[in-house]
N, C-alpha and C. Protein backbone atom coordinates (compact mmCIF):
# COMPACT_ATOMS: atom_id res chain seq x y z
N UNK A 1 -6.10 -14.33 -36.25
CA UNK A 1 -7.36 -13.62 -36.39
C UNK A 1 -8.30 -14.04 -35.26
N UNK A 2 -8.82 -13.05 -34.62
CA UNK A 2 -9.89 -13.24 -33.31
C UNK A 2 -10.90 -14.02 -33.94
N UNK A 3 -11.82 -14.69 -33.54
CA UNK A 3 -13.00 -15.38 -34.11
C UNK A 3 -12.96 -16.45 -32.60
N UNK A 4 -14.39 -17.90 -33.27
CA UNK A 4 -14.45 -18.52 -32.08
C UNK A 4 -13.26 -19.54 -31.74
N UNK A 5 -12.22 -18.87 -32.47
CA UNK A 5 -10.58 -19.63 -31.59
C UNK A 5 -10.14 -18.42 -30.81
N UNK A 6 -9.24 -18.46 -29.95
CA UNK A 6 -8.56 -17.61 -29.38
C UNK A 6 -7.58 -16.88 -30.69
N UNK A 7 -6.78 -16.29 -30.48
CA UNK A 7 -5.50 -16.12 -31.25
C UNK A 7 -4.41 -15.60 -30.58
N UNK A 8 -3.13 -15.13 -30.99
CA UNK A 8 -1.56 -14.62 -29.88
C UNK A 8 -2.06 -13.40 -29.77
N UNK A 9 -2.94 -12.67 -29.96
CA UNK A 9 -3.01 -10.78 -29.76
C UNK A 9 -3.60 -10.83 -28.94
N UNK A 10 -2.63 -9.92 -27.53
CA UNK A 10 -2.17 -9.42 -26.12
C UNK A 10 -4.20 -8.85 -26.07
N UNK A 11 -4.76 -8.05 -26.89
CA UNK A 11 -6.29 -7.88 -26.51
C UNK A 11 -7.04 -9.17 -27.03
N UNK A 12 -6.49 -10.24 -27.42
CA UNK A 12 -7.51 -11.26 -27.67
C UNK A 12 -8.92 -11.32 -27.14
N UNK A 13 -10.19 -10.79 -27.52
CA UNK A 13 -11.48 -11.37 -27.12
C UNK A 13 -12.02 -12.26 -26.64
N UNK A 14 -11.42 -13.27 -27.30
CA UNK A 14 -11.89 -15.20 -27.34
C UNK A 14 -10.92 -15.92 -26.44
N UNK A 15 -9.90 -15.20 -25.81
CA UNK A 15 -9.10 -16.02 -24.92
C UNK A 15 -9.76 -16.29 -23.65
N UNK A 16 -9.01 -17.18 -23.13
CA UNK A 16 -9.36 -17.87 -21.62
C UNK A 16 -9.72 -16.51 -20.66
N UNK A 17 -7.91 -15.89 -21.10
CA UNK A 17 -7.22 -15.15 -19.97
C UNK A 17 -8.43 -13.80 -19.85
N UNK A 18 -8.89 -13.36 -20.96
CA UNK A 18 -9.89 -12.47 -21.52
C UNK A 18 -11.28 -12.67 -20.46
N UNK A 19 -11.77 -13.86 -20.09
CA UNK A 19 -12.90 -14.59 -19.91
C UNK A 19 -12.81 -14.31 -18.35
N UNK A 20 -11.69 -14.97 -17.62
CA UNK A 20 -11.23 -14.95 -16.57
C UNK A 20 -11.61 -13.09 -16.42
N UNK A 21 -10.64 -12.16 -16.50
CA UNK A 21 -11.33 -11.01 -16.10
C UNK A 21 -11.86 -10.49 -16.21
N UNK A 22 -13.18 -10.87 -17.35
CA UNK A 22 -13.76 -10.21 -17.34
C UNK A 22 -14.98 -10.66 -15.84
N UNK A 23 -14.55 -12.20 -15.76
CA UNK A 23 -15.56 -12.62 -14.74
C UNK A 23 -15.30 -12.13 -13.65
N UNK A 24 -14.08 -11.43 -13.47
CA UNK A 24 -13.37 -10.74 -12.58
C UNK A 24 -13.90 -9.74 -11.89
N UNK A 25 -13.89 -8.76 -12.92
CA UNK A 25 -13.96 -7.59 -13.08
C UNK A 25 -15.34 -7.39 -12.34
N UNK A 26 -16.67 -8.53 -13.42
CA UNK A 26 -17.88 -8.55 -12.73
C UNK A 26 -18.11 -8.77 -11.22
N UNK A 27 -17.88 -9.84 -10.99
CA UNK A 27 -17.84 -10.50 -9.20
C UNK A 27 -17.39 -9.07 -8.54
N UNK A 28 -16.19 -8.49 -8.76
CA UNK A 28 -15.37 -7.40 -7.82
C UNK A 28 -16.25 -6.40 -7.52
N UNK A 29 -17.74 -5.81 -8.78
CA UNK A 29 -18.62 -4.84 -8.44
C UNK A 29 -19.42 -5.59 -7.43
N UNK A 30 -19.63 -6.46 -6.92
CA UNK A 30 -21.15 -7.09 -6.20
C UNK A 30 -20.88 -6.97 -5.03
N UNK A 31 -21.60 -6.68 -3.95
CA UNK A 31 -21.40 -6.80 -2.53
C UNK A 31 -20.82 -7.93 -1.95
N UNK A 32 -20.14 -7.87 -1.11
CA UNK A 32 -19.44 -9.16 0.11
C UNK A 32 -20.57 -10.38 -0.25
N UNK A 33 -21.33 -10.05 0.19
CA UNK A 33 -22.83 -11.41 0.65
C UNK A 33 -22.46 -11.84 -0.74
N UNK A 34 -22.92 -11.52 -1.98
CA UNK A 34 -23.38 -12.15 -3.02
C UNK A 34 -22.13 -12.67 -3.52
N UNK A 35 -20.87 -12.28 -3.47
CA UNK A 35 -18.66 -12.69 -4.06
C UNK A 35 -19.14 -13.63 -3.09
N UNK A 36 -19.42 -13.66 -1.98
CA UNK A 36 -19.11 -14.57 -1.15
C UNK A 36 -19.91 -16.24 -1.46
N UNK A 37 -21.20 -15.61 -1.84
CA UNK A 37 -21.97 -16.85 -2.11
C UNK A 37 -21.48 -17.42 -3.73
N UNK A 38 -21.53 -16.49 -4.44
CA UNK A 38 -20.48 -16.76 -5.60
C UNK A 38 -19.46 -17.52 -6.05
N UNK A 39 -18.56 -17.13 -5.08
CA UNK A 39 -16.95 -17.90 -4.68
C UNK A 39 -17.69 -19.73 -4.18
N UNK A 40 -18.50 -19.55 -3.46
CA UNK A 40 -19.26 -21.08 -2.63
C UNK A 40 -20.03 -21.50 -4.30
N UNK A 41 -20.36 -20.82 -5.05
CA UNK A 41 -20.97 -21.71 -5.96
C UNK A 41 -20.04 -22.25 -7.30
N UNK A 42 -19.30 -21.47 -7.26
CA UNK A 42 -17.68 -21.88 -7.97
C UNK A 42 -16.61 -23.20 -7.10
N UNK A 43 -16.96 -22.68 -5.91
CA UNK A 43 -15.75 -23.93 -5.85
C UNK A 43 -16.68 -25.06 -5.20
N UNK A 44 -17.92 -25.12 -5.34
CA UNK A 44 -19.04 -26.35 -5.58
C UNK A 44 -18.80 -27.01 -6.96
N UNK A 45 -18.73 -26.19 -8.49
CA UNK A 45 -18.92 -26.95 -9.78
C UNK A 45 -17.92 -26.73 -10.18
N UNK A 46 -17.47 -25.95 -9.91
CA UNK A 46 -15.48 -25.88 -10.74
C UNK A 46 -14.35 -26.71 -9.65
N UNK A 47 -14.32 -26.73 -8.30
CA UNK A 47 -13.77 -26.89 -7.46
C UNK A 47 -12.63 -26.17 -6.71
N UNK A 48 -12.20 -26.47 -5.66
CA UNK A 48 -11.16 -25.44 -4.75
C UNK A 48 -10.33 -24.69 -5.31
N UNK A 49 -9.96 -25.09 -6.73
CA UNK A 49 -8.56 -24.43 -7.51
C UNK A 49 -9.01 -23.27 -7.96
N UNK A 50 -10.40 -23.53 -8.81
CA UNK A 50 -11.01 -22.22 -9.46
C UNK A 50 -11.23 -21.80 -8.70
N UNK A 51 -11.97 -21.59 -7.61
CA UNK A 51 -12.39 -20.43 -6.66
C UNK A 51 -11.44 -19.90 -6.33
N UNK A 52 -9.77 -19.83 -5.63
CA UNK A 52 -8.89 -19.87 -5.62
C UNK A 52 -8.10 -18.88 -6.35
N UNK A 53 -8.50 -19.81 -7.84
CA UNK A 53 -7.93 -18.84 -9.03
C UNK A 53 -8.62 -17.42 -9.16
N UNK A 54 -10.15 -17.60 -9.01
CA UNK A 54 -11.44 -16.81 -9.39
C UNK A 54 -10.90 -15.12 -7.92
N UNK A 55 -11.15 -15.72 -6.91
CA UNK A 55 -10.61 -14.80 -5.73
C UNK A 55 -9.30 -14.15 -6.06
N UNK A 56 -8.27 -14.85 -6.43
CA UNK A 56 -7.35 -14.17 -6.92
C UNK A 56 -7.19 -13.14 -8.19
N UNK A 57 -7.70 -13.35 -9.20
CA UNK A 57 -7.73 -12.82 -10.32
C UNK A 57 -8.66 -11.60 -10.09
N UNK A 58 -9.91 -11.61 -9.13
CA UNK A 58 -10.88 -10.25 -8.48
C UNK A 58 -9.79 -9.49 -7.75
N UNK A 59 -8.91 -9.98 -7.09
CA UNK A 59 -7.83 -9.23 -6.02
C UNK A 59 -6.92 -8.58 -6.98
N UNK A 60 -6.62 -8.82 -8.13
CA UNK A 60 -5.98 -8.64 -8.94
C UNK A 60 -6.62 -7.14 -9.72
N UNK A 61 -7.75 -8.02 -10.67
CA UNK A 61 -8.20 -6.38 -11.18
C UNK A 61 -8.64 -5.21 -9.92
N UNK A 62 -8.94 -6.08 -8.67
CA UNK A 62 -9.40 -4.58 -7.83
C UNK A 62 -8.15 -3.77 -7.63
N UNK A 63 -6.87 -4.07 -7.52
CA UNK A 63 -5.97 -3.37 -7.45
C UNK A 63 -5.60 -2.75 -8.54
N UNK A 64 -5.49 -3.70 -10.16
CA UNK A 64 -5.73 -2.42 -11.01
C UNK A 64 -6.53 -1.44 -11.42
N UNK A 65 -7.78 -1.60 -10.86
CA UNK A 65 -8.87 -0.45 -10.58
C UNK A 65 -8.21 0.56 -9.62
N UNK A 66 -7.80 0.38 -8.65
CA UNK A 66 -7.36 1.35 -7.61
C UNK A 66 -5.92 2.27 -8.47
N UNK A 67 -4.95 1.79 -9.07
CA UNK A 67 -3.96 2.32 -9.74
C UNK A 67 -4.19 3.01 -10.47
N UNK A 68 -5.60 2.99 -11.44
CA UNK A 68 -5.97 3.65 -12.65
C UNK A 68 -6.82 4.98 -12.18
N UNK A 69 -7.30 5.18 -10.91
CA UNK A 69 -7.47 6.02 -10.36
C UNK A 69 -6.84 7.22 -9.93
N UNK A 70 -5.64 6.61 -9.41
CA UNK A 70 -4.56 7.69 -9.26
C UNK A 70 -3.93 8.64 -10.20
């Protein structure tokens, strides 16, 4: 059951994986300047891995944005 645990259902709300794109999803609408300063303020308090992860996972939904178009 969804609540403030995660749970195994693939639309989980409360999951990590959930969290991750949605932060995704956000960053990918914002102009260069501001992802860019973004990405610098992530891998300041999270460090090199998350930003990393964070850049990747934006590269990720922007391409499934582009597919869902077609």
């Amino acid at each position: 059951m969804c609540g403030p645990k995660p749970c195994d259902k693939p639309n989980c709300t409360w999951s990590e994986k959930h969290r991750r794109e949605c932060e995704a999803r956000t960053v990918m609408r914002w102009d260069k300047e501001r992802r860019k300063g973004y990405f610098a303020d992530v891998k300041k308090k999270r460090g090199e891995a998350a930003a990393k992860e964070l850049i990747g996972e934006v590269n990720e939904q922007w391409k499934t944005s582009q597919q869902s178009l077609l």
